[in-house]
N, C-alpha and C. Protein backbone atom coordinates (compact mmCIF):
# COMPACT_ATOMS: atom_id res chain seq x y z
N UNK A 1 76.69 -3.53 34.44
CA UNK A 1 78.06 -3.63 34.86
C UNK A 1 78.92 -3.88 33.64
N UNK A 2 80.18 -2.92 33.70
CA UNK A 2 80.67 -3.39 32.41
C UNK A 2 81.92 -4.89 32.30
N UNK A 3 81.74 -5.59 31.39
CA UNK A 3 83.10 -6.49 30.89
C UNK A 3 83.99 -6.06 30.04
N UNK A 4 84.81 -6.59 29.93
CA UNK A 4 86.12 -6.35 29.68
C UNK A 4 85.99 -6.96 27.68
N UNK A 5 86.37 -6.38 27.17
CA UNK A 5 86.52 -6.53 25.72
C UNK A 5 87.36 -7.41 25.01
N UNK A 6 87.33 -8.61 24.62
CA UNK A 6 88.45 -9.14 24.33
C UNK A 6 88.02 -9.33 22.32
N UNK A 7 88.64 -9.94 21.99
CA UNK A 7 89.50 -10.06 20.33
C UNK A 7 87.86 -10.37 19.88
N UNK A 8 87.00 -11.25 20.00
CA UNK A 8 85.67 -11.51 19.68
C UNK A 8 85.27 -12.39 20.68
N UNK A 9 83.51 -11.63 21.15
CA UNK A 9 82.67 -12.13 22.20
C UNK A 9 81.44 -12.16 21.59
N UNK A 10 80.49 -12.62 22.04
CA UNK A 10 79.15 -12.52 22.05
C UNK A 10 78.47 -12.30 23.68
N UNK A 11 77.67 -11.01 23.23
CA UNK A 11 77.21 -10.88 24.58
C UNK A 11 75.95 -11.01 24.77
N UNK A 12 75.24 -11.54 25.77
CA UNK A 12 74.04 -11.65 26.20
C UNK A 12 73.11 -11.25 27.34
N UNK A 13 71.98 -10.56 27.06
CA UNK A 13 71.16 -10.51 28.86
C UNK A 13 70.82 -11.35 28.75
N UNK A 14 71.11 -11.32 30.45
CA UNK A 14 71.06 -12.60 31.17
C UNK A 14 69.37 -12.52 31.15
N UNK A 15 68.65 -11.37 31.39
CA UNK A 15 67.06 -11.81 31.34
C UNK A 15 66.80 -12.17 30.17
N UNK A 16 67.88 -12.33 29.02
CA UNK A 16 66.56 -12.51 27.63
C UNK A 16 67.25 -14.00 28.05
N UNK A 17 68.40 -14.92 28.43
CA UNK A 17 68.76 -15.82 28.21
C UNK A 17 67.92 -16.68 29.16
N UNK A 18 67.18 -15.91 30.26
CA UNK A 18 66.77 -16.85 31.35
C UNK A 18 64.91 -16.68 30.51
N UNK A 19 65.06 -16.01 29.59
CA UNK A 19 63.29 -16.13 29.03
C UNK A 19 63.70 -16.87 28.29
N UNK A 20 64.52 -16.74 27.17
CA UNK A 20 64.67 -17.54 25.40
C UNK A 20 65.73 -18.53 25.55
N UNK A 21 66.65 -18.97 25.92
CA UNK A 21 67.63 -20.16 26.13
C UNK A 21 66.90 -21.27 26.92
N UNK A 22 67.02 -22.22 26.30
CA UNK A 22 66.27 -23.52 26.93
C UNK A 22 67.33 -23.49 28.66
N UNK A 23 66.69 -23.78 29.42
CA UNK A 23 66.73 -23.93 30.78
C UNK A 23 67.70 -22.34 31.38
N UNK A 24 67.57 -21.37 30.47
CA UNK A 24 67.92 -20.21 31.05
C UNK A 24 69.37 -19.80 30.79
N UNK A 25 70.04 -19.00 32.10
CA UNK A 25 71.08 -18.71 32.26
C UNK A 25 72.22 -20.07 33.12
N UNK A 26 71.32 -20.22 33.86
CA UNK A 26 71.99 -21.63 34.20
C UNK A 26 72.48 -22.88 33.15
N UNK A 27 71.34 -23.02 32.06
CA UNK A 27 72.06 -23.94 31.63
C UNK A 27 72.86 -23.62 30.26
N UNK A 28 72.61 -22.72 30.22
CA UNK A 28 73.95 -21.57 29.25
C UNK A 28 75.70 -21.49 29.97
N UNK A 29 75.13 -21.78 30.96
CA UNK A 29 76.45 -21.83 31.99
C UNK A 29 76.96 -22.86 31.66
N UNK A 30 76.22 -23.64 31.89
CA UNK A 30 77.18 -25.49 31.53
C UNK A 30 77.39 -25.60 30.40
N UNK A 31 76.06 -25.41 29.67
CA UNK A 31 76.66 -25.31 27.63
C UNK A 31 77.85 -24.99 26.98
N UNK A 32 78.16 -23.72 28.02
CA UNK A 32 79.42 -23.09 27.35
C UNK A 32 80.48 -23.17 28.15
N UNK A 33 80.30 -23.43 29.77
CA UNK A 33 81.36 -24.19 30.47
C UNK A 33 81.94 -22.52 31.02
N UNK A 34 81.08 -21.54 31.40
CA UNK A 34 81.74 -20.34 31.18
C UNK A 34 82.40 -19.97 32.50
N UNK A 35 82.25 -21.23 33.69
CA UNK A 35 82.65 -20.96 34.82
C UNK A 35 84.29 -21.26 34.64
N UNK A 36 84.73 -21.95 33.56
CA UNK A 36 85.93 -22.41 33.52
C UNK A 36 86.65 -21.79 32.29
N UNK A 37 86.23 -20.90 31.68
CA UNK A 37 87.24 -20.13 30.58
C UNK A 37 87.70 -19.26 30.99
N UNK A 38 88.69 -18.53 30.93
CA UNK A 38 89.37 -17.59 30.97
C UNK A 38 88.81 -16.03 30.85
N UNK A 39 88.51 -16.25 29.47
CA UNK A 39 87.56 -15.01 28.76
C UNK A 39 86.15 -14.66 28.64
N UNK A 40 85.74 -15.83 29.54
CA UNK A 40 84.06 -15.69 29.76
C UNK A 40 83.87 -14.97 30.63
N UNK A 41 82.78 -14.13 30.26
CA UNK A 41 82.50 -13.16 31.99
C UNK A 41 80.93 -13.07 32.06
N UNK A 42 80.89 -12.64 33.26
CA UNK A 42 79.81 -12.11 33.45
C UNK A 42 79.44 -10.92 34.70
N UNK A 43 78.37 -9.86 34.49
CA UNK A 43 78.25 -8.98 34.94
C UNK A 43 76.95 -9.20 35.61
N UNK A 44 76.36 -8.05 36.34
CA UNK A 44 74.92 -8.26 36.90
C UNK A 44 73.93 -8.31 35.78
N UNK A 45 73.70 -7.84 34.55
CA UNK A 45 73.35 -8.41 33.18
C UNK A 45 73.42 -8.62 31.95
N UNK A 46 74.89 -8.77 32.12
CA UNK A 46 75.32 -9.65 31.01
C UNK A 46 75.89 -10.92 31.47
N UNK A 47 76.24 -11.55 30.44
CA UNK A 47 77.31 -12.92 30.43
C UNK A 47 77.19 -13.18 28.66
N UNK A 48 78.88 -12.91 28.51
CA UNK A 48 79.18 -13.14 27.56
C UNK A 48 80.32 -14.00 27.44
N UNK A 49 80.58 -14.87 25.97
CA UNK A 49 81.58 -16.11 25.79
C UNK A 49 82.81 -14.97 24.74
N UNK A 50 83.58 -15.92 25.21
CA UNK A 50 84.67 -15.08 24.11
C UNK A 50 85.64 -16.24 22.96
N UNK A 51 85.64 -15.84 21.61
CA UNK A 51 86.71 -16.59 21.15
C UNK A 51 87.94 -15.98 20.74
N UNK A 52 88.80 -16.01 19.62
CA UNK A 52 89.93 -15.51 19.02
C UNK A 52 89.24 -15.22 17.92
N UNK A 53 88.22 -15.76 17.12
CA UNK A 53 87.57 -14.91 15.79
C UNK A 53 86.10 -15.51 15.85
N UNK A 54 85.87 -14.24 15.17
CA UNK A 54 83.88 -14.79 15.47
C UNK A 54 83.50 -16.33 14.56
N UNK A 55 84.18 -16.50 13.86
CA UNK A 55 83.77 -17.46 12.76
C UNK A 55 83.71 -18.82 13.91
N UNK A 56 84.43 -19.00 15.13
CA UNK A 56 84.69 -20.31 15.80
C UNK A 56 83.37 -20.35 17.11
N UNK A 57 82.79 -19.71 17.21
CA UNK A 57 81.34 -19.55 17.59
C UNK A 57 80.29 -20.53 17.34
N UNK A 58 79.46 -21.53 18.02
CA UNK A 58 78.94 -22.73 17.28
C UNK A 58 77.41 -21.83 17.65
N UNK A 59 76.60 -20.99 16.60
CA UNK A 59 75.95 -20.22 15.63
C UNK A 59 74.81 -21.64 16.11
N UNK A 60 74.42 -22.35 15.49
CA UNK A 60 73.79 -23.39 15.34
C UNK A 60 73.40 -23.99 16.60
N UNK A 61 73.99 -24.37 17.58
CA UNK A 61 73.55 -24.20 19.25
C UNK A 61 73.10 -23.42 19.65
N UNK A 62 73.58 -22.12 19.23
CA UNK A 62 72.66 -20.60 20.11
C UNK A 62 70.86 -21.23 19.57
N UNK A 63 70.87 -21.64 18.59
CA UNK A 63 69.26 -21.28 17.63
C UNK A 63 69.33 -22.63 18.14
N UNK A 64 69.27 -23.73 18.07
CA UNK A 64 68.77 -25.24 18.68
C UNK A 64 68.08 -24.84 20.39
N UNK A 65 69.02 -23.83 21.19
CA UNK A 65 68.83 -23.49 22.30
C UNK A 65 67.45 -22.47 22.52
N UNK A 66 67.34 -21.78 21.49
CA UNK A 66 66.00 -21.31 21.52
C UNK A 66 66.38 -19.68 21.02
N UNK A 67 67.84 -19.03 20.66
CA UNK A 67 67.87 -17.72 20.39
C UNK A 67 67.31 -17.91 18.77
N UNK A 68 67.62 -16.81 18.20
CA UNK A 68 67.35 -16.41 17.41
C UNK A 68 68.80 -15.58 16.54
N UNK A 69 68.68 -16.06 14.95
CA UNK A 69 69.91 -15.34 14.30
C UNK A 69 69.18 -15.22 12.89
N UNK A 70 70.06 -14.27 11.86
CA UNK A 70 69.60 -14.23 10.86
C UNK A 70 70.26 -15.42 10.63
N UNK A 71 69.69 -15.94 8.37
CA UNK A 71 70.46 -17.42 8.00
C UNK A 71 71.91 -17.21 7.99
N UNK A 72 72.45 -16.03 7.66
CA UNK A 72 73.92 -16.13 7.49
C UNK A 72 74.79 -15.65 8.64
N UNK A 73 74.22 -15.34 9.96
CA UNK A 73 74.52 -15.54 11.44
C UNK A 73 75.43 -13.95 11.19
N UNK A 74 74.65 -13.01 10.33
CA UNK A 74 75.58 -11.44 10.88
C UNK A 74 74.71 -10.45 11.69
N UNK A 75 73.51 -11.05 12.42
CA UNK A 75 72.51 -10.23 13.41
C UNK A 75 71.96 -11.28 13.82
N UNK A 76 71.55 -10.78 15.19
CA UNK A 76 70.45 -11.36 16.07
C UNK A 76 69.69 -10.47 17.09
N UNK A 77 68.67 -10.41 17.29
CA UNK A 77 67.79 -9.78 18.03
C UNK A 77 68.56 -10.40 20.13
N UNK A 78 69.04 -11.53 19.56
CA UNK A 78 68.96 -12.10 21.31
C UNK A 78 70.59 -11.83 21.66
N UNK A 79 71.28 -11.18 20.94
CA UNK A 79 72.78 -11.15 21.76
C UNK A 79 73.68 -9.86 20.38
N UNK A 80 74.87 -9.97 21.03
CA UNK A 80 75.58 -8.78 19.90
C UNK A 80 76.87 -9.72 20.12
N UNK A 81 77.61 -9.48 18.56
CA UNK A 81 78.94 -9.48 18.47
C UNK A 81 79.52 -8.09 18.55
N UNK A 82 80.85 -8.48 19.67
CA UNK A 82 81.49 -7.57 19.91
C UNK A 82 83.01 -7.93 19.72
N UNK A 83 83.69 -6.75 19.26
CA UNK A 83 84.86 -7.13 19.10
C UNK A 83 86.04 -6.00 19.45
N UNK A 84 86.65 -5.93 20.42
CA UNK A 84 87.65 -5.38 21.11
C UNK A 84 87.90 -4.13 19.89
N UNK A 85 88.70 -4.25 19.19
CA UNK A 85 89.11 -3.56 18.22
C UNK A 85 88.51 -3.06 16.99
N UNK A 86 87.21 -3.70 16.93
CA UNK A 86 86.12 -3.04 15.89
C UNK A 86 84.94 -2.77 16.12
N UNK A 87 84.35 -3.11 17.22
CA UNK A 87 82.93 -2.46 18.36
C UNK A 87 82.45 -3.67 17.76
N UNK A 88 81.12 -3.44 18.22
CA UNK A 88 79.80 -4.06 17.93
C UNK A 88 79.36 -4.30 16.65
N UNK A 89 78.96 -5.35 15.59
CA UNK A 89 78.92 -5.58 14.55
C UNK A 89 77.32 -5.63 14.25
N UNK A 90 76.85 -5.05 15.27
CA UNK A 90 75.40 -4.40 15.43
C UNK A 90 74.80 -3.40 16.39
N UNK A 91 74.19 -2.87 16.39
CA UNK A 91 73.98 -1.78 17.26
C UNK A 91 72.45 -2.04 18.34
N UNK A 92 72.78 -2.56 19.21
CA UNK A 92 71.06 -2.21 20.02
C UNK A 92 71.02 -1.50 21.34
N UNK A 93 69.25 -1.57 21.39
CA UNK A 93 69.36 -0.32 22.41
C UNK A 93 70.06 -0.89 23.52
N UNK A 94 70.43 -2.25 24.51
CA UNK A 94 70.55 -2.79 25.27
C UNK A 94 72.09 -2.61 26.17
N UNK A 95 73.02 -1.95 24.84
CA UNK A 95 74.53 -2.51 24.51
C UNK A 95 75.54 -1.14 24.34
N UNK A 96 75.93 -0.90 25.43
CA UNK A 96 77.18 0.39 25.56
C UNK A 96 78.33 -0.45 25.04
N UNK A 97 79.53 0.87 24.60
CA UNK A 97 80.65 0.42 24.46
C UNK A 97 81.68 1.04 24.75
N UNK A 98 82.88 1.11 24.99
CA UNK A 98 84.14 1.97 24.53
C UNK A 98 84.94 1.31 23.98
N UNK A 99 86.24 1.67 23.76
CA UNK A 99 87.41 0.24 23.62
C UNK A 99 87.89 -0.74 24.31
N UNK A 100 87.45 -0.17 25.59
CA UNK A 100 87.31 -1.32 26.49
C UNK A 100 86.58 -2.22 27.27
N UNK A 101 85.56 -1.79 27.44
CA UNK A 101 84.58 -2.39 28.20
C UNK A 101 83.24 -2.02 27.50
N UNK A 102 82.76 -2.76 27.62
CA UNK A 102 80.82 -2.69 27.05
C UNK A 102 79.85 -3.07 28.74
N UNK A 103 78.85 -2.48 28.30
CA UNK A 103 78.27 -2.76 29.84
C UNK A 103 76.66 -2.11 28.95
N UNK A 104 75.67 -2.48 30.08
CA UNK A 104 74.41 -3.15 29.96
C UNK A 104 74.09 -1.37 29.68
N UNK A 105 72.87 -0.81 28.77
CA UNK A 105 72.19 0.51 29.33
C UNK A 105 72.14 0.71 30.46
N UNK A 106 71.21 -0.03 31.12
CA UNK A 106 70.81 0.51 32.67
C UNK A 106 71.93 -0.36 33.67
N UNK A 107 73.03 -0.23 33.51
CA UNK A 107 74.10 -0.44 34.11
C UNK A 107 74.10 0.64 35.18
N UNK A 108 74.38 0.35 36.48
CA UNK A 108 75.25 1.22 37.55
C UNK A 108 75.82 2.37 37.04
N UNK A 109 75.46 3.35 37.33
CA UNK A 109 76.42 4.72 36.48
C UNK A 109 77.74 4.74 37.77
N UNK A 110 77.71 4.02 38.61
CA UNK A 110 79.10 4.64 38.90
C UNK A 110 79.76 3.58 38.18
N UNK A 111 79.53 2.25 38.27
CA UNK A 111 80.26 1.58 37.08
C UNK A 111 80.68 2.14 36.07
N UNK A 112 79.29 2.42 35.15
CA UNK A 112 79.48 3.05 33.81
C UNK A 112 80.87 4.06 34.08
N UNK A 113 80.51 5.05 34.96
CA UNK A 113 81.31 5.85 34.91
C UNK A 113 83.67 5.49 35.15
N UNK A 114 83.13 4.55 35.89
CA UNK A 114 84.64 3.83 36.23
C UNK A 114 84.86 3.07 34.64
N UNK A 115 84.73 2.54 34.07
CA UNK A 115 84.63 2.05 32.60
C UNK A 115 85.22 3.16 31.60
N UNK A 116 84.11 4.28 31.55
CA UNK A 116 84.80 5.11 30.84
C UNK A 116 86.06 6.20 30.96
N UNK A 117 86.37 6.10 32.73
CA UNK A 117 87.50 6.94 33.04
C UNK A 117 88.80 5.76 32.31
N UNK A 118 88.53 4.32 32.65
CA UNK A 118 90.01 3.36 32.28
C UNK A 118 90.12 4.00 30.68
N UNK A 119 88.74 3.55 30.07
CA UNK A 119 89.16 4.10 28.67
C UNK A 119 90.15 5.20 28.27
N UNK A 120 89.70 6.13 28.73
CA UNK A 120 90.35 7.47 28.76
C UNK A 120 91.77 7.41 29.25
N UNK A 121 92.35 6.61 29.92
CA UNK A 121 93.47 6.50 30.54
C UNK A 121 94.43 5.73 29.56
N UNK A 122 95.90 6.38 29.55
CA UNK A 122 97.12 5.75 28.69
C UNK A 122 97.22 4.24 29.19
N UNK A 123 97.79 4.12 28.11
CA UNK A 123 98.42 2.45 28.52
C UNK A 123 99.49 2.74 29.88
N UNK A 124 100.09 3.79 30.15
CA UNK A 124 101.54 4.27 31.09
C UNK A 124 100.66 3.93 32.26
N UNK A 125 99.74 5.19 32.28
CA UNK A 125 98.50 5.05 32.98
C UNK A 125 98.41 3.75 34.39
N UNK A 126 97.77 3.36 33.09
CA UNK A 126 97.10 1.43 33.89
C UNK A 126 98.47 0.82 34.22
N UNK A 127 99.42 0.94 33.61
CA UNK A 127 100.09 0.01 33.86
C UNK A 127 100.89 0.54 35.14
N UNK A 128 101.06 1.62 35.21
CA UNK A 128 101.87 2.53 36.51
C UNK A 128 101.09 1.91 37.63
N UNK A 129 99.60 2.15 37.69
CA UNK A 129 98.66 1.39 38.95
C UNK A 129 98.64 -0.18 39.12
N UNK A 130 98.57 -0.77 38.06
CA UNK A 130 98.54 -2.37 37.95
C UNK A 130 99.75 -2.92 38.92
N UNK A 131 100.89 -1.60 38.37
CA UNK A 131 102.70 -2.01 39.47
C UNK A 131 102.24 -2.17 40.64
N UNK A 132 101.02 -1.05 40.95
CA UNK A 132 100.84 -0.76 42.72
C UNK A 132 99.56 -1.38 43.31
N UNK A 133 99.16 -2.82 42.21
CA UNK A 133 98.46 -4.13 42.85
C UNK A 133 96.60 -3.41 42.15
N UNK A 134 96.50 -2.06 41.53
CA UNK A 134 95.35 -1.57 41.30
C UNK A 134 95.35 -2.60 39.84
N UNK A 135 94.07 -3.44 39.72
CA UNK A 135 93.78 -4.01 38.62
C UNK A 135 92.34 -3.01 38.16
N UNK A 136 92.27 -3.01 37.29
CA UNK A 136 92.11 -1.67 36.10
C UNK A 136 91.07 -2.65 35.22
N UNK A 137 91.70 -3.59 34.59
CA UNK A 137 91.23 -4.32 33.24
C UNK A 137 90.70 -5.76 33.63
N UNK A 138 89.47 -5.71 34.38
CA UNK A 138 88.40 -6.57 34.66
C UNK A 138 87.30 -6.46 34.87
N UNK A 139 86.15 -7.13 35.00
CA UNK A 139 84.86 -6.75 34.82
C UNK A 139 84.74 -5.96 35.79
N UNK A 140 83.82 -4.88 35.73
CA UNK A 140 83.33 -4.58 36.91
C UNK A 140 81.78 -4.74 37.21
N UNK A 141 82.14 -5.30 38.66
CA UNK A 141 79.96 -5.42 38.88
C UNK A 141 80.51 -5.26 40.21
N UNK A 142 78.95 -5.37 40.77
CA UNK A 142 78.89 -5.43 42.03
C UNK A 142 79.46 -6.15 43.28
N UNK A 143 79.94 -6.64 43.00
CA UNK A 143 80.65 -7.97 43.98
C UNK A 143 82.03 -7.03 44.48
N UNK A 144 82.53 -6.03 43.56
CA UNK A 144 84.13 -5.37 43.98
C UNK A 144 83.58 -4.14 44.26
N UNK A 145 84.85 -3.61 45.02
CA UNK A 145 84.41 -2.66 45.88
C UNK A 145 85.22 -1.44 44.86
N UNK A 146 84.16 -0.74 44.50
CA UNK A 146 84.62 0.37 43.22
C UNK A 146 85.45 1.57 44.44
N UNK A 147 86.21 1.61 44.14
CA UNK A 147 87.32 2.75 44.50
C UNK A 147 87.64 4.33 43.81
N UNK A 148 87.54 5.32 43.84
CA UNK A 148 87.89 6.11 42.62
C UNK A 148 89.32 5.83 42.63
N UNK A 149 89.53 5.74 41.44
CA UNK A 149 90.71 5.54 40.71
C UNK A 149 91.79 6.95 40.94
N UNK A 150 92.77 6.40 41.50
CA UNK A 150 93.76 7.82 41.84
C UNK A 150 94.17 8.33 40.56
């Protein structure tokens, strides 16, 4: 399912977080408090945190928690930096993108596919539908009822 792209995130599967994060996805939840941020999301497998620049990221908790990073924190095997306006600052097999939304490989293709039509669409676009209550620029998973987009 894809999320929504913001300024800098780190994204994660939720199955590697519920194998390699000490007490899973659950307690990644409370760690990072992601039920109560704004910019945290999560999809059917992902859940990713978001900041304003990657540098404000506490790097050093992910690895106490049980992931894994290189020493100077610019790769990791257990998650990707992503960044709205400059993609992925690594590439794996796990991790789609456009400019707007990133979503899992084996993501829902009608998802996938709703993801990459917003992309494709003007700013006039979204914002003409957003007037007429259609929200456009939020995660999509399973829980909403995918519509084709007029």
């Amino acid at each position: 399912m894809p999320v929504l792209l913001h300024l800098a995130q780190l994204v994660f599967e939720k199955k590697l977080l519920d194998h390699k994060y000490y007490g899973g996805c659950d307690q990644f939840r409370i760690d990072y408090n992601t039920n109560n941020r704004k910019f945290d999301q999560e999809d059917d497998e992902l859940l990713c945190i978001a900041q304003m620049n990657f540098h404000e990221f506490d790097y050093e908790k992910l690895i106490e928690h049980g992931l894994e990073a290189n020493d100077d924190m610019q790769y990791s095997n257990d998650y990707v930096a992503v960044s709205r306006y400059g993609g992925a600052l690594w590439e794996t097999d796990w991790l789609e993108y456009n400019g707007i939304f990133a979503w899992h490989s084996e993501c829902n293709p009608a998802q996938k596919e709703r993801a990459v039509t917003i992309d494709q669409m003007t700013v006039s676009e979204i914002k003409k539908l957003s007037k007429k209550g259609i929200k456009l620029l939020e995660t999509i998973n399973s829980k909403m009822n995918i519509q084709k987009i007029p």
